[in-house]
Protein backbone atom coordinates (compact mmCIF):
# COMPACT_ATOMS: atom_id res chain seq x y z
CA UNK A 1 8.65 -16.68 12.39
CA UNK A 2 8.88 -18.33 8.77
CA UNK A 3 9.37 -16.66 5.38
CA UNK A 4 9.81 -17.32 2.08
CA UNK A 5 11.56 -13.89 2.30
CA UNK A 6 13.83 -14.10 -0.63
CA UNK A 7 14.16 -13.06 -4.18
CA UNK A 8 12.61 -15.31 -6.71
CA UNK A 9 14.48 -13.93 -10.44
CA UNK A 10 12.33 -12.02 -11.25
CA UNK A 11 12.58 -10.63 -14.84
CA UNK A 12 12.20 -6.89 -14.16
CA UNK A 13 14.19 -4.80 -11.44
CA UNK A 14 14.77 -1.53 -10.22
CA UNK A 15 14.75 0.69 -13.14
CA UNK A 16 11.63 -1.45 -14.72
CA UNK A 17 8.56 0.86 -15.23
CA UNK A 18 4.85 0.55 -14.59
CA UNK A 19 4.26 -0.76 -18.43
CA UNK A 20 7.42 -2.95 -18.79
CA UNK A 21 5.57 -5.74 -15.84
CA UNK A 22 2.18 -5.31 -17.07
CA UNK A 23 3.43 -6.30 -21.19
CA UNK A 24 1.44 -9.30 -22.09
CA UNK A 25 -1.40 -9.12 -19.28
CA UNK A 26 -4.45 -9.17 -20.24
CA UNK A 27 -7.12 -7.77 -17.29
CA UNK A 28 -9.78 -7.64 -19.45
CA UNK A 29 -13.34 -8.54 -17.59
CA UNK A 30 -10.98 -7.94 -14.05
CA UNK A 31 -11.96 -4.71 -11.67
CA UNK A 32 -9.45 -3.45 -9.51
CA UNK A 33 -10.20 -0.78 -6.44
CA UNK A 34 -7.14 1.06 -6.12
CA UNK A 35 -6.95 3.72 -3.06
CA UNK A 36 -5.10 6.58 -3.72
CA UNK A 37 -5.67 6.02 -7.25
CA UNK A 38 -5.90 9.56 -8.29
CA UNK A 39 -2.35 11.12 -7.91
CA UNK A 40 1.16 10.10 -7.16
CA UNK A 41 1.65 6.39 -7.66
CA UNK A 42 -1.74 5.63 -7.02
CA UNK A 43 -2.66 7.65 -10.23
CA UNK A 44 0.17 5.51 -12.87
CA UNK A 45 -1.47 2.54 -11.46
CA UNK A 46 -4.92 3.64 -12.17
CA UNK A 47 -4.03 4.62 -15.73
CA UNK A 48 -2.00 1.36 -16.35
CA UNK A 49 -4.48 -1.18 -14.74
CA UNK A 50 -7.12 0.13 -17.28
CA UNK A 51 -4.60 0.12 -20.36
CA UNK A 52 -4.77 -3.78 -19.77
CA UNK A 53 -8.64 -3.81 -19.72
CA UNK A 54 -9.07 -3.45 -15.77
CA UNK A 55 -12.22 -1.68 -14.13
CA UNK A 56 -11.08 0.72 -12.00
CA UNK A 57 -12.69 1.91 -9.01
CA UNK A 58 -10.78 4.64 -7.20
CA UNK A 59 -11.78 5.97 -3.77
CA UNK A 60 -11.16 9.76 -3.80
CA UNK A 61 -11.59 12.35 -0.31
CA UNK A 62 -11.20 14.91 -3.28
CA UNK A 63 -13.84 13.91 -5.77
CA UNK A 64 -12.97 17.18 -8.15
CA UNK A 65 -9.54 16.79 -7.97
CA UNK A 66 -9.89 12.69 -8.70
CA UNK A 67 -12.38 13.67 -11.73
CA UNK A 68 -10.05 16.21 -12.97
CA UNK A 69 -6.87 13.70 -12.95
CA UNK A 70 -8.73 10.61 -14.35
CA UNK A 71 -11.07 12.59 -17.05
CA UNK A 72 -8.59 10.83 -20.43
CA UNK A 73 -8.55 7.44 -18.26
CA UNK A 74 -10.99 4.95 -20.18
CA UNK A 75 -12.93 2.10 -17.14
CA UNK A 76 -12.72 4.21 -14.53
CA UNK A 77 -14.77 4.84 -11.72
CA UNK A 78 -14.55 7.71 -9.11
CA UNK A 79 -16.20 7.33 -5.54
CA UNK A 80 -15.99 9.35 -2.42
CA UNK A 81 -13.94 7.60 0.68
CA UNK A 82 -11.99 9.47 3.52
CA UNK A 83 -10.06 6.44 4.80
CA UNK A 84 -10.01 8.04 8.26
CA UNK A 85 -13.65 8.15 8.52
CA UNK A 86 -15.54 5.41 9.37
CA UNK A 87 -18.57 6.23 7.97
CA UNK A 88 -17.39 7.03 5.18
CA UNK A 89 -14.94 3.81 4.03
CA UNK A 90 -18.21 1.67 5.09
CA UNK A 91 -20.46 3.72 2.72
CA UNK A 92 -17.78 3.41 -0.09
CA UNK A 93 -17.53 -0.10 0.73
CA UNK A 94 -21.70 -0.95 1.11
CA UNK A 95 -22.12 0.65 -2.01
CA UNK A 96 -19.57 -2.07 -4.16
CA UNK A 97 -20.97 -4.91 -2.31
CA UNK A 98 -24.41 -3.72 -3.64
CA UNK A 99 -22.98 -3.71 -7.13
CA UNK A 100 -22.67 -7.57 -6.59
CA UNK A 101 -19.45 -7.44 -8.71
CA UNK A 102 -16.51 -9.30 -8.00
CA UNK A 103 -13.29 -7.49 -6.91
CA UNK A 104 -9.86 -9.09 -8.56
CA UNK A 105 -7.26 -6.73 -7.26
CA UNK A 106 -7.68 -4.35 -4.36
CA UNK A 107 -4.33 -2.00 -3.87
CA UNK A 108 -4.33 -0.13 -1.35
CA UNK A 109 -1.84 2.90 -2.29
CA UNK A 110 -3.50 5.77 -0.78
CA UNK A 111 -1.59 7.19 2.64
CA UNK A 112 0.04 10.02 4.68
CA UNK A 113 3.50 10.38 6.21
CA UNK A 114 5.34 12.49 8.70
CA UNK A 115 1.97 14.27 9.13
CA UNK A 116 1.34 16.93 12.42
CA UNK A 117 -0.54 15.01 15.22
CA UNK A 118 -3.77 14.53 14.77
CA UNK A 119 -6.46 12.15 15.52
CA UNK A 120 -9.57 10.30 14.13
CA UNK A 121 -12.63 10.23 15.53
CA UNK A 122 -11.91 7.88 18.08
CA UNK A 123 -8.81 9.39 19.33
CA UNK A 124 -6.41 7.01 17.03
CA UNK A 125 -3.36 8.93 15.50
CA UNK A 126 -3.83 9.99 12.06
CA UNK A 127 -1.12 8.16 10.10
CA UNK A 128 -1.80 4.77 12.15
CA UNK A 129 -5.84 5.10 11.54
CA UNK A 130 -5.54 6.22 7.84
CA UNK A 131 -2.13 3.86 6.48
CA UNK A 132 -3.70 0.71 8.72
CA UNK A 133 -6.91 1.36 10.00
CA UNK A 134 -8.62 2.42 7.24
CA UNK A 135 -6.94 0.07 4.88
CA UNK A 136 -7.95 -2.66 7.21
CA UNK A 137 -11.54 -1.65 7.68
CA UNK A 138 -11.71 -1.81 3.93
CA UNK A 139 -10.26 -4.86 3.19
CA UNK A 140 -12.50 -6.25 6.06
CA UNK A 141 -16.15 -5.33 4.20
CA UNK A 142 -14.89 -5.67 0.92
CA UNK A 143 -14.07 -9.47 2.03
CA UNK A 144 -17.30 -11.55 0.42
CA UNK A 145 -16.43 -9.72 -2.94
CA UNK A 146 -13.05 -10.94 -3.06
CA UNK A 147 -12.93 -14.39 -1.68
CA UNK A 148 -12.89 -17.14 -4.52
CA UNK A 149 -11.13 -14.67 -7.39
CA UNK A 150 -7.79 -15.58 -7.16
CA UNK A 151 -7.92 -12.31 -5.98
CA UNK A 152 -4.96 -10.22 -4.25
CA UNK A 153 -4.82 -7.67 -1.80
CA UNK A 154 -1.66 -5.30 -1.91
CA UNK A 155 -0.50 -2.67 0.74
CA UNK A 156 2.16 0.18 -0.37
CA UNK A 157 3.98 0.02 2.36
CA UNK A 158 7.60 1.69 2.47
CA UNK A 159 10.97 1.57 3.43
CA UNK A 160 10.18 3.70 6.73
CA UNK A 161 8.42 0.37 7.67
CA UNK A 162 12.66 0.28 9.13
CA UNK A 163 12.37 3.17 11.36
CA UNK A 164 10.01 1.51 14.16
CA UNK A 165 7.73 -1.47 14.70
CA UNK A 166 4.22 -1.26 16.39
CA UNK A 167 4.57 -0.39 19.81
CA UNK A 168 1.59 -1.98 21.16
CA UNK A 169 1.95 -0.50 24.36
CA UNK A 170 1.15 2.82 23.23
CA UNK A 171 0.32 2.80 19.39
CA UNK A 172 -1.77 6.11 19.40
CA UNK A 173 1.35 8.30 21.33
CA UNK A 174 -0.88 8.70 24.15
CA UNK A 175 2.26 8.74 27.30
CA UNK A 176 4.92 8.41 24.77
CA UNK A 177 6.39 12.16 22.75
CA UNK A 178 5.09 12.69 19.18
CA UNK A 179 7.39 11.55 16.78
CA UNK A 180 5.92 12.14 13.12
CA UNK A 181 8.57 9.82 11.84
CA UNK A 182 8.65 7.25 14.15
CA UNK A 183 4.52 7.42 13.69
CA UNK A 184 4.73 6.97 10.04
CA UNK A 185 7.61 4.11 10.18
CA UNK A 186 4.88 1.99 13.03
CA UNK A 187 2.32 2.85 10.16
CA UNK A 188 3.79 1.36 7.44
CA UNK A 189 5.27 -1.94 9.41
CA UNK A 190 1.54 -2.07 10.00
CA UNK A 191 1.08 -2.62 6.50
CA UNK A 192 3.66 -4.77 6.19
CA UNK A 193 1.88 -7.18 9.23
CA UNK A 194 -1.64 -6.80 8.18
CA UNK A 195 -0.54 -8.00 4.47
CA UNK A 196 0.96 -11.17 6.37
CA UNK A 197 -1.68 -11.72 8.99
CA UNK A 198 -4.51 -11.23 5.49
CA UNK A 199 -2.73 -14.07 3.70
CA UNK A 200 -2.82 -16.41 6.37
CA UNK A 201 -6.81 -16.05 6.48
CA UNK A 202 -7.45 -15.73 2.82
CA UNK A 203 -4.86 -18.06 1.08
CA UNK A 204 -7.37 -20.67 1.76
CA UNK A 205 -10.48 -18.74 -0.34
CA UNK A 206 -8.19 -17.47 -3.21
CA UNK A 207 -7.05 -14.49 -1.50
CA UNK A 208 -3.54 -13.48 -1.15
CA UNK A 209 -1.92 -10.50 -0.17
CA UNK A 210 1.21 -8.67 -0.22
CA UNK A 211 3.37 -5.70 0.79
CA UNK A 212 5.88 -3.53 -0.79
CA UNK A 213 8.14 -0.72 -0.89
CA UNK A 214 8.03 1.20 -4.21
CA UNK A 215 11.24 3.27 -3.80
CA UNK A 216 11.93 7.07 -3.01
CA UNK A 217 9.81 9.13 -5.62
CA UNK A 218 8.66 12.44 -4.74
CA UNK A 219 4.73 13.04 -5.03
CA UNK A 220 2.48 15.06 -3.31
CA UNK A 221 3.20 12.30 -0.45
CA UNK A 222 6.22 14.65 1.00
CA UNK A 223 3.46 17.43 1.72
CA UNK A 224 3.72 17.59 5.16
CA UNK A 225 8.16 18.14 4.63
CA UNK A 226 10.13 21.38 4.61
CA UNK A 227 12.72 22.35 2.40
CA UNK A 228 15.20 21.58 4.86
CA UNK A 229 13.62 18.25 5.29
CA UNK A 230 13.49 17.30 1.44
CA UNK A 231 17.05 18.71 1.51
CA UNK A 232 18.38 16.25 4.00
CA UNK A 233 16.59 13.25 1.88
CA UNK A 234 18.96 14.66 -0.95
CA UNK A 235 16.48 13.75 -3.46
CA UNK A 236 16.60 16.64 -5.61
CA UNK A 237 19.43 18.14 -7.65
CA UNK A 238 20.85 21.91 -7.97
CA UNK A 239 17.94 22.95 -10.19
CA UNK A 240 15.31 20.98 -7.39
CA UNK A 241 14.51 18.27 -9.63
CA UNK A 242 13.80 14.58 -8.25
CA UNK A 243 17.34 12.61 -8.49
CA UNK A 244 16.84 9.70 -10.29
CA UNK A 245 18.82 6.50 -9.64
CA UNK A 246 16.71 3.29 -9.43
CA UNK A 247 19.92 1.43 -8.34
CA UNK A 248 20.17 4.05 -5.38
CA UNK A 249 16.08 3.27 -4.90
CA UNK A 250 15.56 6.87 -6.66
CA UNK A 251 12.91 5.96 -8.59
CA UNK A 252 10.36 8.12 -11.45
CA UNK A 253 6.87 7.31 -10.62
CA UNK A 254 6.19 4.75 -13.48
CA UNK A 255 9.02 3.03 -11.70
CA UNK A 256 7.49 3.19 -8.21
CA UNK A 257 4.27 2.11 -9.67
CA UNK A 258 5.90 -1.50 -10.95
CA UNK A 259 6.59 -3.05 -8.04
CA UNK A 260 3.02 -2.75 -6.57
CA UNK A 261 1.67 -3.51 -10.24
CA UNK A 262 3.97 -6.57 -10.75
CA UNK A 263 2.25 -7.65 -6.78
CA UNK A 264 -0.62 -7.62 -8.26
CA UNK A 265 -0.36 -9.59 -11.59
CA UNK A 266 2.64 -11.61 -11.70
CA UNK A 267 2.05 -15.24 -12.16
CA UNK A 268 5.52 -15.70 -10.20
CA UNK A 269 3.99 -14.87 -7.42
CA UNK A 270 0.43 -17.21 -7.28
CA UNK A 271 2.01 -19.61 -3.49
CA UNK A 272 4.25 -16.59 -2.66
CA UNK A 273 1.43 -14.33 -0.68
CA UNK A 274 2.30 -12.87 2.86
CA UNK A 275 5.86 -11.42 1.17
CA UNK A 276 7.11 -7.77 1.20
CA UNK A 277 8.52 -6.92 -2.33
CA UNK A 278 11.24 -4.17 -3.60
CA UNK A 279 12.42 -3.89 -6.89
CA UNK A 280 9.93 -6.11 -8.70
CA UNK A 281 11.10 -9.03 -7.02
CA UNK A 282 10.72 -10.45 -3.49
CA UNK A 283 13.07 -8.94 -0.71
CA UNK A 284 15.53 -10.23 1.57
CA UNK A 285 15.59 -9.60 4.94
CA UNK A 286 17.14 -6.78 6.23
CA UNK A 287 20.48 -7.40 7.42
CA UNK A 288 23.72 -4.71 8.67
CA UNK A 289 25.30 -6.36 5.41
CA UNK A 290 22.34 -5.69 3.33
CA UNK A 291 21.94 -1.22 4.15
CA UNK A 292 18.41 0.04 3.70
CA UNK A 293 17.31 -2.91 1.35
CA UNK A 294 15.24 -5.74 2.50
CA UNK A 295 12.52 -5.88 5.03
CA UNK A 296 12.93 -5.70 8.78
CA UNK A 297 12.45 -9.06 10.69
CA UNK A 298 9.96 -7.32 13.22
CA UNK A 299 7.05 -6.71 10.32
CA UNK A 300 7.67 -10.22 9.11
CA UNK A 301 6.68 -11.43 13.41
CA UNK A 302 3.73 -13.65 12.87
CA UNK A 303 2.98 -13.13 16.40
CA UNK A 304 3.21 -9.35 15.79
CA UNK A 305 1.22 -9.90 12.73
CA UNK A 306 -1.60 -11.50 14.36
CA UNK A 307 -1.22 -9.72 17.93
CA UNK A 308 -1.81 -6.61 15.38
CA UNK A 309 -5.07 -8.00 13.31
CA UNK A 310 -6.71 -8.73 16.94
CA UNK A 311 -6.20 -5.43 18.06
CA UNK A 312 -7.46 -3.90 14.79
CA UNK A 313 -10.59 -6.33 14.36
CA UNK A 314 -11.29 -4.91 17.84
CA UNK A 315 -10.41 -1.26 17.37
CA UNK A 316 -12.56 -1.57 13.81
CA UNK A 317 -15.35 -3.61 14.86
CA UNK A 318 -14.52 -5.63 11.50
CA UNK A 319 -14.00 -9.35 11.33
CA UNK A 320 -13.74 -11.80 8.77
C-alpha cells in the first residue's frame, strides 16, 4: 500500500463553507455533472458550481422535484438517471456523449444509507449497486468525455467508510445476515477504492479522482432512520435542530458541501489524486490515537482497490 495520505495546509478547514473554497475560481466555459445535485449537499454544490460560471448537468430519478429545487439556479441542466438502473445511467450517459461536450468535473454526490434490503435488477444489494455500482458504471461511459481535461472525478464518500470494508466473499449479503449499516459502511469504502483504483488509470490522460467525507449534516440522506436512531447520533438539540460543531464534524450543509467542492477545484491538489479528504484538507490515516478522523487503511488497499474495479468492470460490463 502507498499514500500520500496526509494533510497538505490547506487554507480552509472544518467550519469553511461551500463559497469560502470556491472565492477566486473562475469555472467559466467548465461543465460539471454532479449526481445528487438536486437536494442535500448535492443541491449547495449545484448552486455554487454555477455561481463560478460552471455548466451544470444534474442527474435527477425525480425530475419534478430536481426542476422545482433548481428553477432560480442560472447553467443548469436537469436529466433523468436512476443510478440503480442500468438502462437508465447508460441512457443519461449516451445522451452527454452525443452532446460531444467535454466534462471538467464529474461529482458524484448522489447516494443512500442504512436503507431496508433490497436489490437491483441483477440481484446486487441496493446501497452497494447505487453508492458504487452506479457511480462506477457512470464514470465508466462518461470516460472519452473526460480524458484530456484536467478533469477530476470525486466520490462523497463518508465516515461510515470505518464501519466495514468490502467483503468480497459475499458483497451482496447473500449467506451472510443483513446489516443496513454494515451494508452502507462496505458501500462507501467502495467509494473510497474505486476513487483510488480511477486515479491510477486516468492520472495518465488528465484524469484524477478523489474521495471524501463531508461531515455529519442532516439531509434527506437520514430517510431511512428513526427517531430513536437520529437520537442515538445526538445530532439534534432539545428543540430537534441539527447540532452544529464543525470541530466535532457537525457540519451545516454549505460546510459539507466544501470539502467535495475544494476536491474538485483546488490547485493544491493537481499530483495529489487517489486521496480521501476531510475538512478541506487531505486526511490522515485512521489511527486509535486519531478517534473517528482519518481514513481507514483497508479503503486505501491498492490490492483491494483494484481486486474491487475487476469485480465491478465485470459485474457492469464497463471497461475503460
Amino acid at each position: 500500500m502507498t499514500t500520500l495520505q496526509e494533510p497538505i495546509g490547506s487554507p480552509f478547514g472544518a467550519a469553511s463553507t461551500a463559497d469560502d473554497v470556491i472565492a477566486g475560481i473562475d469555472l467559466s466555459g467548465r461543465t460539471a455533472i454532479v449526481t445528487g445535485g438536486y437536494s442535500g449537499l448535492g443541491l449547495v454544490t449545484t448552486r455554487v458550481l454555477s455561481r463560478a460560471g460552471a455548466t451544470v448537468i444534474v442527474p435527477a430519478r425525480d425530475i419534478e422535484r430536481a426542476q422545482a429545487a433548481l428553477t432560480d439556479v442560472e447553467k443548469v441542466e436537469i436529466a433523468p438517471m436512476d443510478l440503480i438502473d442500468v438502462a437508465s445511467v447508460a441512457d443519461f450517459a449516451s445522451g452527454f456523449m452525443a452532446s460531444k461536450r467535454p466534462l471538467h468535473l464529474l461529482i458524484n454526490s448522489a447516494g443512500i444509507m442504512a436503507a431496508p434490503l433490497r436489490r437491483d435488477a441483477a440481484g446486487h444489494e441496493a446501497q452497494f449497486a447505487t453508492n458504487h455500482l452506479g457511480h462506477f458504471r457512470l464514470a465508466c461511459l462518461l470516460w472519452p468525455a473526460l480524458v484530456d481535461q484536467g478533469a477530476r472525478v470525486i466520490a462523497v464518500s463518508s465516515r461510515g467508510h470505518q464501519i466495514a470494508g468490502v467483503d468480497f466473499d459475499d458483497i451482496d449479503f447473500e449467506r451472510r445476515p443483513y446489516d443496513k449499516w454494515v451494508a452502507y459502511g462496505q458501500s462507501k469504502t467502495a467509494n473510497v477504492l474505486f476513487a483510488r483504483a480511477l486515479d491510477r488509470r486516468g492520472k495518465g490522460s488528465g484524469v484524477r479522482a478523489l474521495s471524501l467525507h463531508p461531515g455529519q449534516i442532516i439531509t434527506d440522506l437520514a430517510r431511512h432512520l428513526s427517531e430513536e436512531e437520529m437520537a442515538g447520533f445526538d445530532a439534534l438539540d432539545a428543540c430537534g435542530k441539527p447540532i452544529i460543531d464543525p470541530a466535532r464534524g457537525m457540519k451545516t450543509p454549505e460546510q459539507g458541501a466544501a470539502t467535495a467542492l475544494w476536491c474538485a477545484t483546488s490547485p493544491l491538489l493537481e499530483e495529489k489524486g487517489g486521496v480521501y479528504c476531510e475538512d478541506c484538507d487531505v486526511a490522515g490515516i485512521n489511527r486509535a490515537e486519531t478517534g473517528r478522523k482519518g481514513v481507514a487503511p483497508w479503503a486505501i488497499d491498492d490490492e483491494a482497490a483494484e481486486r474491487l474495479w475487476t469485480l465491478s468492470s465485470q459485474w457492469t460490463g464497463c471497461t475503460r
